[in-house]
N, C-alpha and C. Protein backbone atom coordinates (compact mmCIF):
# COMPACT_ATOMS: atom_id res chain seq x y z
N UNK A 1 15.89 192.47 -2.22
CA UNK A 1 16.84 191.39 -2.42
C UNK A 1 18.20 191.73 -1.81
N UNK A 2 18.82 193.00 -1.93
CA UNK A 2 19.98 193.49 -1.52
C UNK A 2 19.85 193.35 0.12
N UNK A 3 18.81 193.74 0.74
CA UNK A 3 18.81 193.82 1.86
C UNK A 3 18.63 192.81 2.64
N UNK A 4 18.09 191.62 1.89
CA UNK A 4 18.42 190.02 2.05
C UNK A 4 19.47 189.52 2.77
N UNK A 5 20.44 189.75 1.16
CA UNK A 5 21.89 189.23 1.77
C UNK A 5 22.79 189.96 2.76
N UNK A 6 22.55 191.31 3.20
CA UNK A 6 23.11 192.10 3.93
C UNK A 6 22.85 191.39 5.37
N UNK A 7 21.55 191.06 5.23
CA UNK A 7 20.29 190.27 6.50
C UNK A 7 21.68 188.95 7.06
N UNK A 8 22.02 188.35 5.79
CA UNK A 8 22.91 187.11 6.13
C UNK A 8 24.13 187.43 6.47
N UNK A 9 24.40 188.11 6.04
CA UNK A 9 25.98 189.22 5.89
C UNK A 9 26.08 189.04 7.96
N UNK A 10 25.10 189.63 7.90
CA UNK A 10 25.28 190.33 9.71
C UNK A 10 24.73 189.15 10.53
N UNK A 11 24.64 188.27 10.35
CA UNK A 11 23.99 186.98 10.90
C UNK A 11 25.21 186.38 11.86
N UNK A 12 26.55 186.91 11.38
CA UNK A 12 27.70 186.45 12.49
C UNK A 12 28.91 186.35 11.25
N UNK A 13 28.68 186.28 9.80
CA UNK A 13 29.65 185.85 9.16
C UNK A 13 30.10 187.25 9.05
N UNK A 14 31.21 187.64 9.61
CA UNK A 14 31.77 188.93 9.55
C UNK A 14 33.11 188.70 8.71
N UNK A 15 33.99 189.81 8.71
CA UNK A 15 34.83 190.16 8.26
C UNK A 15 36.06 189.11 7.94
N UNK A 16 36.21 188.43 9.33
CA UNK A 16 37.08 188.19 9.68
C UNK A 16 36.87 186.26 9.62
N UNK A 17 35.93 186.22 9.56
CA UNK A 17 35.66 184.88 9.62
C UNK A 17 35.16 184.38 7.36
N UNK A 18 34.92 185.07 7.12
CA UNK A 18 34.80 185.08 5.78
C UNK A 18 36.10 185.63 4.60
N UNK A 19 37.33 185.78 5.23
CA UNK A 19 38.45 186.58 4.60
C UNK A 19 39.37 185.28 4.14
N UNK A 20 39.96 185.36 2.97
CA UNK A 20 40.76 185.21 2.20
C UNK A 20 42.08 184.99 2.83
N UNK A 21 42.69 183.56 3.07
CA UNK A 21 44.05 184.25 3.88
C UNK A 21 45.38 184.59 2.80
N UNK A 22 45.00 184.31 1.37
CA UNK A 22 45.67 184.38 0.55
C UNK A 22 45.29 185.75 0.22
N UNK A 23 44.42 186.49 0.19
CA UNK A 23 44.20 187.87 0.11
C UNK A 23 45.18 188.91 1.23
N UNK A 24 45.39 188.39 2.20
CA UNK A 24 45.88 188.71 3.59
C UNK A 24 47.13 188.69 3.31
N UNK A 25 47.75 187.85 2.76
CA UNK A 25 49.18 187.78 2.53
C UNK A 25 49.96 186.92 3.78
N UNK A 26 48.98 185.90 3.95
CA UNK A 26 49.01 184.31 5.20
C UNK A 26 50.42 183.20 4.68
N UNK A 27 50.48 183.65 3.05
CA UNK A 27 51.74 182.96 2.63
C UNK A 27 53.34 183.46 3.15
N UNK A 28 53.02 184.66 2.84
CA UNK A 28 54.33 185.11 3.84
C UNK A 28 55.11 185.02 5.03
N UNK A 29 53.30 184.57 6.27
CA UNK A 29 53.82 184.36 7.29
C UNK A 29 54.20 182.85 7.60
N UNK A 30 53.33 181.97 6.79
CA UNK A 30 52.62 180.35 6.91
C UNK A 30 53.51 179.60 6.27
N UNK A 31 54.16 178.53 6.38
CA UNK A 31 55.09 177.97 5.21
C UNK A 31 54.68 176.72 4.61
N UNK A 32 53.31 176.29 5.57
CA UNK A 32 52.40 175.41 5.06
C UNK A 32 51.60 176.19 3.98
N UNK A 33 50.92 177.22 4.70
CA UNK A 33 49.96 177.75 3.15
C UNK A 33 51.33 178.06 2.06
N UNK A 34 52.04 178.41 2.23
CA UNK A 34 53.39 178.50 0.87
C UNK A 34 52.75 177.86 0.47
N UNK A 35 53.37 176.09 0.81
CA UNK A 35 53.74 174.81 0.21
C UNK A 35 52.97 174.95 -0.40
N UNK A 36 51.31 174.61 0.36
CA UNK A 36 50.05 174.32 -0.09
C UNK A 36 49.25 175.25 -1.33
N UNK A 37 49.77 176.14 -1.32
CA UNK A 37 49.44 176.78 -2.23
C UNK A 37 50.36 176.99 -3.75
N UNK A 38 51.49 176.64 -3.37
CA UNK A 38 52.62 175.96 -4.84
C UNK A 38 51.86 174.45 -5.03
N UNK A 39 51.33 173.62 -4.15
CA UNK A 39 51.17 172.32 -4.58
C UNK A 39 49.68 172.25 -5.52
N UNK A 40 49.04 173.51 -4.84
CA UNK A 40 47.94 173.45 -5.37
C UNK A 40 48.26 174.21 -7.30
N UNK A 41 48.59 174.56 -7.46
CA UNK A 41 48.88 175.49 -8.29
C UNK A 41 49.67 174.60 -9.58
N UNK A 42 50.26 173.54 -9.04
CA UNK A 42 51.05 172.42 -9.88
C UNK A 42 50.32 171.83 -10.23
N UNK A 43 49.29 171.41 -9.20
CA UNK A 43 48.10 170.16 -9.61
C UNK A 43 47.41 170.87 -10.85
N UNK A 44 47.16 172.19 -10.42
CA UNK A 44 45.78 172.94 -11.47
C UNK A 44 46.98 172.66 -13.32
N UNK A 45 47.93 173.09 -12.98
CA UNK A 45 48.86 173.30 -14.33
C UNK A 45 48.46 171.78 -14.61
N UNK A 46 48.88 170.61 -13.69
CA UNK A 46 49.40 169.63 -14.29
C UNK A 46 47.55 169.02 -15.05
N UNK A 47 46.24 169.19 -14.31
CA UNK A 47 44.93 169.34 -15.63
C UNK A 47 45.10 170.08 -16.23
N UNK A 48 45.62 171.25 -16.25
CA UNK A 48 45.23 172.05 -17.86
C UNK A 48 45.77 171.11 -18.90
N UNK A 49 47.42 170.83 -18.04
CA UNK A 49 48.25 170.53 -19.44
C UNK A 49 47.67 168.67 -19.62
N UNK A 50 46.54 168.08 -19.03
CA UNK A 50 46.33 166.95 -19.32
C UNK A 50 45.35 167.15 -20.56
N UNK A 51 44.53 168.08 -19.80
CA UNK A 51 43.56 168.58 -20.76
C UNK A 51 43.61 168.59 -22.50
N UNK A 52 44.65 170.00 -21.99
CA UNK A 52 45.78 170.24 -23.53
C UNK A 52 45.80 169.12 -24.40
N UNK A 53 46.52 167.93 -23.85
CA UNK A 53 47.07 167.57 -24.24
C UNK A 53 46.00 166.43 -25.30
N UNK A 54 45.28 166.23 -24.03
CA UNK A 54 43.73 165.42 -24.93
C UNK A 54 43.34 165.85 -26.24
N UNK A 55 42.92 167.56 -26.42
CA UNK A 55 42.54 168.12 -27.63
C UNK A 55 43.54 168.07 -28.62
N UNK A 56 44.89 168.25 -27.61
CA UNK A 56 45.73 168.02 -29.25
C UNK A 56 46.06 166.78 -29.71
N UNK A 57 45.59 165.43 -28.77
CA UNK A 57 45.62 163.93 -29.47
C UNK A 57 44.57 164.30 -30.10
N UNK A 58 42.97 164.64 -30.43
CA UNK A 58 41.78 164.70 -30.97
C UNK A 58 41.81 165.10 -32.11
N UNK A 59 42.52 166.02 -32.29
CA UNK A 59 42.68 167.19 -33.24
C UNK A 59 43.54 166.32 -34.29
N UNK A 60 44.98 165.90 -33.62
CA UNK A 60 45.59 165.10 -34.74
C UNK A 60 44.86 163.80 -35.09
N UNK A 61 44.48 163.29 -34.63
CA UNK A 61 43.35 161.86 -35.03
C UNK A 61 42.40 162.57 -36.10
N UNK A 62 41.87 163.38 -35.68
CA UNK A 62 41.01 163.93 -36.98
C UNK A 62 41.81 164.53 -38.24
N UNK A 63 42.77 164.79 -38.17
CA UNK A 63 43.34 165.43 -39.12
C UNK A 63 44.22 164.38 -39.64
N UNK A 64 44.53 163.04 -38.85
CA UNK A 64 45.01 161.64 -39.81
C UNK A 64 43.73 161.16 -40.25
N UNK A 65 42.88 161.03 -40.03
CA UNK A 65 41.64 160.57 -40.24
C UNK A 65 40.97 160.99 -41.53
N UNK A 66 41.20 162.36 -41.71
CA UNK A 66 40.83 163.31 -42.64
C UNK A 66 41.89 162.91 -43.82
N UNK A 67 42.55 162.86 -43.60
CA UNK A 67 44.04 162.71 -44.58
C UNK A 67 43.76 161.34 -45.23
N UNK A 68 43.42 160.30 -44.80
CA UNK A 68 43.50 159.12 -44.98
C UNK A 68 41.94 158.63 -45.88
N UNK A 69 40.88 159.24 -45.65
CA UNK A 69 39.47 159.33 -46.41
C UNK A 69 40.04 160.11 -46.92
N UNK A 70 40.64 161.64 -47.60
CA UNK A 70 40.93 162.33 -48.91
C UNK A 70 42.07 161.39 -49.83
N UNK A 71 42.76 160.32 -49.21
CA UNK A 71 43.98 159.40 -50.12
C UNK A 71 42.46 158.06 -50.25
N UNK A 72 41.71 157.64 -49.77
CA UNK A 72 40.53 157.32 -50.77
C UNK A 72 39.40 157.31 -51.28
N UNK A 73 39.28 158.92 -51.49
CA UNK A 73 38.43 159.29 -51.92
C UNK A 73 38.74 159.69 -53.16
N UNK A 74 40.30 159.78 -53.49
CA UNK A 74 41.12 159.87 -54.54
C UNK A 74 40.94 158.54 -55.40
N UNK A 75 41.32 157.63 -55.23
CA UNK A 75 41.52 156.43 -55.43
C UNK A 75 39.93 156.06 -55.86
N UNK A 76 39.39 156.08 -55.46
CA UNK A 76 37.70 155.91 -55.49
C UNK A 76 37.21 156.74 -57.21
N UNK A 77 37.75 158.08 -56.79
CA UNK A 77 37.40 159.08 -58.19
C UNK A 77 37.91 158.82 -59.42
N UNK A 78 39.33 158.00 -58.88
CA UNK A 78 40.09 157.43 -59.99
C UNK A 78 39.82 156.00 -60.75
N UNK A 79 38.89 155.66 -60.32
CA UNK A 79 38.22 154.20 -60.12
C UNK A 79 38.89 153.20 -60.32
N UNK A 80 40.20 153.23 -58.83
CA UNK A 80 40.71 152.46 -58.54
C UNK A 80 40.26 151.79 -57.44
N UNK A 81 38.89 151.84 -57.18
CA UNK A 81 38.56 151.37 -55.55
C UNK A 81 38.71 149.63 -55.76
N UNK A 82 39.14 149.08 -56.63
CA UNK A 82 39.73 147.37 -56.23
C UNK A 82 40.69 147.54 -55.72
N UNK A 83 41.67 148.22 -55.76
CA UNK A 83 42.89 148.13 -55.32
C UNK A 83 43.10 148.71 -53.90
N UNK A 84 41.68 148.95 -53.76
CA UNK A 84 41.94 149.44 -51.74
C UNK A 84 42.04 148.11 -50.58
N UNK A 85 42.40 148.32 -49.79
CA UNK A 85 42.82 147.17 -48.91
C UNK A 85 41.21 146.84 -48.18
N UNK A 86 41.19 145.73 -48.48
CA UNK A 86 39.90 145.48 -47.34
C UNK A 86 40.03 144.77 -45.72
């Protein structure tokens, strides 16, 4: 199996054609890869923090949700359940 991918390795995709230019340090010289690589990097922040932000609407919905069935489930035990709003 190892000697497989080595098989593909040497097929032409060498060193230089398979390298990283952000490994290379291409930002230093490039002021497009800069940009492009701050723009990319904003986008990724700006899903996490959409992400984020989803679980913590979810989280509080369940936890008003929760709050609101324990105020009548109270009311219920107290056998006041006429007086709940329908």
């Amino acid at each position: 199996m190892i000697g497989f991918g080595i098989g593909i390795w040497d097929l032409g995709f060498g060193v230089g054609f398979m390298s990283c230019p952000v490994c290379f340090n291409a930002s230093a010289v490039d002021e497009g890869v800069r940009a492009s690589l701050n723009l990319g990097i904003l986008v990724l922040m700006g899903v996490t923090g959409v992400v984020l932000a989803g679980f913590l609407r979810f989280i509080v919905s369940i936890a008003r949700l929760s709050k609101a069935d324990m105020a009548q489930a109270d009311l219920v035990e107290a056998g006041l359940q006429d007086s709940l709003p329908t």
